[in-house]
N, C-alpha and C. Protein backbone atom coordinates (compact mmCIF):
# COMPACT_ATOMS: atom_id res chain seq x y z
N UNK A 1 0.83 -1.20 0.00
CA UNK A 1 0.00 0.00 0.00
C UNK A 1 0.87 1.26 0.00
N UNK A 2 1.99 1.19 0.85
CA UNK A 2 3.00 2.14 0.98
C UNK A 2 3.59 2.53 -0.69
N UNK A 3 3.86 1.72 -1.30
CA UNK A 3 4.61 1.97 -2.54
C UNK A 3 3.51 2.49 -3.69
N UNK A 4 1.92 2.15 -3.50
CA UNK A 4 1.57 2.62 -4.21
C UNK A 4 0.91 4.28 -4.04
N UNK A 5 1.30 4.19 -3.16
CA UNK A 5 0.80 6.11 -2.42
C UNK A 5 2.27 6.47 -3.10
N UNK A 6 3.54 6.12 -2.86
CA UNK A 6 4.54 6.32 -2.89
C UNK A 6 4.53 7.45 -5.29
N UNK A 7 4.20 6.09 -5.65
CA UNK A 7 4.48 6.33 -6.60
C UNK A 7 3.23 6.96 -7.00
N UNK A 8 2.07 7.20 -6.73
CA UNK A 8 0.96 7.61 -7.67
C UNK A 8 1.54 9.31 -6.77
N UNK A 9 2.46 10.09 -5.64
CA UNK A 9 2.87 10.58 -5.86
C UNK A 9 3.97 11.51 -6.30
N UNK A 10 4.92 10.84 -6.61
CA UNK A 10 5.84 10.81 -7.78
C UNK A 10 5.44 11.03 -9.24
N UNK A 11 4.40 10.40 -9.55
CA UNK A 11 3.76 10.93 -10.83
C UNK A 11 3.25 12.46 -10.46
N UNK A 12 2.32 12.59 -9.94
CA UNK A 12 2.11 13.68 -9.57
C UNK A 12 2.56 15.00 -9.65
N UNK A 13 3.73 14.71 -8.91
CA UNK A 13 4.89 15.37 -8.66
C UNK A 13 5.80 15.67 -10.12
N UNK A 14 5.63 14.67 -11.12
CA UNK A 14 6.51 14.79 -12.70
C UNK A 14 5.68 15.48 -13.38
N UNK A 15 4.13 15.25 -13.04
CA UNK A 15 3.41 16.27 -14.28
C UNK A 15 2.82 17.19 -13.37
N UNK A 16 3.11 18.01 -12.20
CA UNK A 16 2.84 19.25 -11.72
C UNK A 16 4.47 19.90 -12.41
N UNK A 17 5.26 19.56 -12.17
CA UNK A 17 6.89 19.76 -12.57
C UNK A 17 6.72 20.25 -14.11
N UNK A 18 6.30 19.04 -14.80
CA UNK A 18 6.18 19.52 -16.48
C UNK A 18 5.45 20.44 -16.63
N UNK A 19 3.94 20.82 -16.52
CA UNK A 19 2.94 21.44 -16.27
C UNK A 19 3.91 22.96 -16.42
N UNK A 20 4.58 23.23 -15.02
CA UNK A 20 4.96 24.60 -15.00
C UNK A 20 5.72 24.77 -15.92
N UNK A 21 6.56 24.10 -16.21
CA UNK A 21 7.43 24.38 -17.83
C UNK A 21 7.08 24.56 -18.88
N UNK A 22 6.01 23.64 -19.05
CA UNK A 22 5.74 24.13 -20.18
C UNK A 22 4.45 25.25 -20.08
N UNK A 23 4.19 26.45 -19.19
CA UNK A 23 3.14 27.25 -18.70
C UNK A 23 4.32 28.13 -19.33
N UNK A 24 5.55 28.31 -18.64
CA UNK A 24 6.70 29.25 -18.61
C UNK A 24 7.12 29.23 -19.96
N UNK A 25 7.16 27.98 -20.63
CA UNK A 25 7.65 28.28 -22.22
C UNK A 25 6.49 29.23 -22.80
N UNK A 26 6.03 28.77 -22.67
CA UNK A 26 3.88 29.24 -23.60
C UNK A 26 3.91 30.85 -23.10
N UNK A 27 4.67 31.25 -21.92
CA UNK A 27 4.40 32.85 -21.65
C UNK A 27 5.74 33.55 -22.44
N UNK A 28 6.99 32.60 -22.42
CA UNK A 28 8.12 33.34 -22.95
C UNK A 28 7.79 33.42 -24.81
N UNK A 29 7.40 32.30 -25.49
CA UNK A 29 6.96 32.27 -26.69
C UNK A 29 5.83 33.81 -27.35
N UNK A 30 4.73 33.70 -26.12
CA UNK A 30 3.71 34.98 -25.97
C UNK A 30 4.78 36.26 -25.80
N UNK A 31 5.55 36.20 -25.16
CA UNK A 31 6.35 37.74 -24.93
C UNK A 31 7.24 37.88 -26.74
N UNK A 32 8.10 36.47 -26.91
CA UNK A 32 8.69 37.11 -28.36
C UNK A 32 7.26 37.43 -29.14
N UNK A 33 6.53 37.01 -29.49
CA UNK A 33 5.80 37.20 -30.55
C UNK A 33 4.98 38.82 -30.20
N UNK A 34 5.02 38.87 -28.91
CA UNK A 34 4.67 40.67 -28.77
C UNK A 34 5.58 41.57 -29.19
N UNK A 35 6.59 40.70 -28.65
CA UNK A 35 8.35 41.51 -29.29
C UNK A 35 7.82 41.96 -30.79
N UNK A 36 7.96 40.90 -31.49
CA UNK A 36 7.78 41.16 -33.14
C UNK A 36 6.96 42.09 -33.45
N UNK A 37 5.39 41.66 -33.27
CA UNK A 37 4.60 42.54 -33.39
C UNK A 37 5.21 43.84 -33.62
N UNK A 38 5.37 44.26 -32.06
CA UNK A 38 5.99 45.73 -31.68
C UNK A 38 6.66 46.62 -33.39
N UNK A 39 7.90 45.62 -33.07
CA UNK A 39 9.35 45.84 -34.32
C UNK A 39 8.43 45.83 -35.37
N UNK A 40 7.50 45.27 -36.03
CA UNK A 40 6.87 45.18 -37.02
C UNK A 40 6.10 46.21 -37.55
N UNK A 41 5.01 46.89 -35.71
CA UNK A 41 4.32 47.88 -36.39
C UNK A 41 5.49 49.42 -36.59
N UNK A 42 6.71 49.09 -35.84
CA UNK A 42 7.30 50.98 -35.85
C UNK A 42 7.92 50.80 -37.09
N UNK A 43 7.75 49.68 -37.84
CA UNK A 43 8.42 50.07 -39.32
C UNK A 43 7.92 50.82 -39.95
């Protein structure tokens, strides 16, 4: 019983982990593409 509490939180724990990474890529991707925009319209 111990090992399976053990590991169902360990999973948990790998896709709360992934989750934020890839939240943090998806906002840095959103900031270049505002970047561009920007450079795009002061031409």
């Amino acid at each position: 019983m111990n090992r399976i509490k053990l590991l169902l939180i360990l999973v948990f724990l790998t896709s709360f982990l992934s989750g934020c990474n890839a939240t943090r890529g998806f906002g840095e991707d959103l900031q270049h593409l505002g970047g561009s925009i920007e450079r795009a319209a002061n031409k």
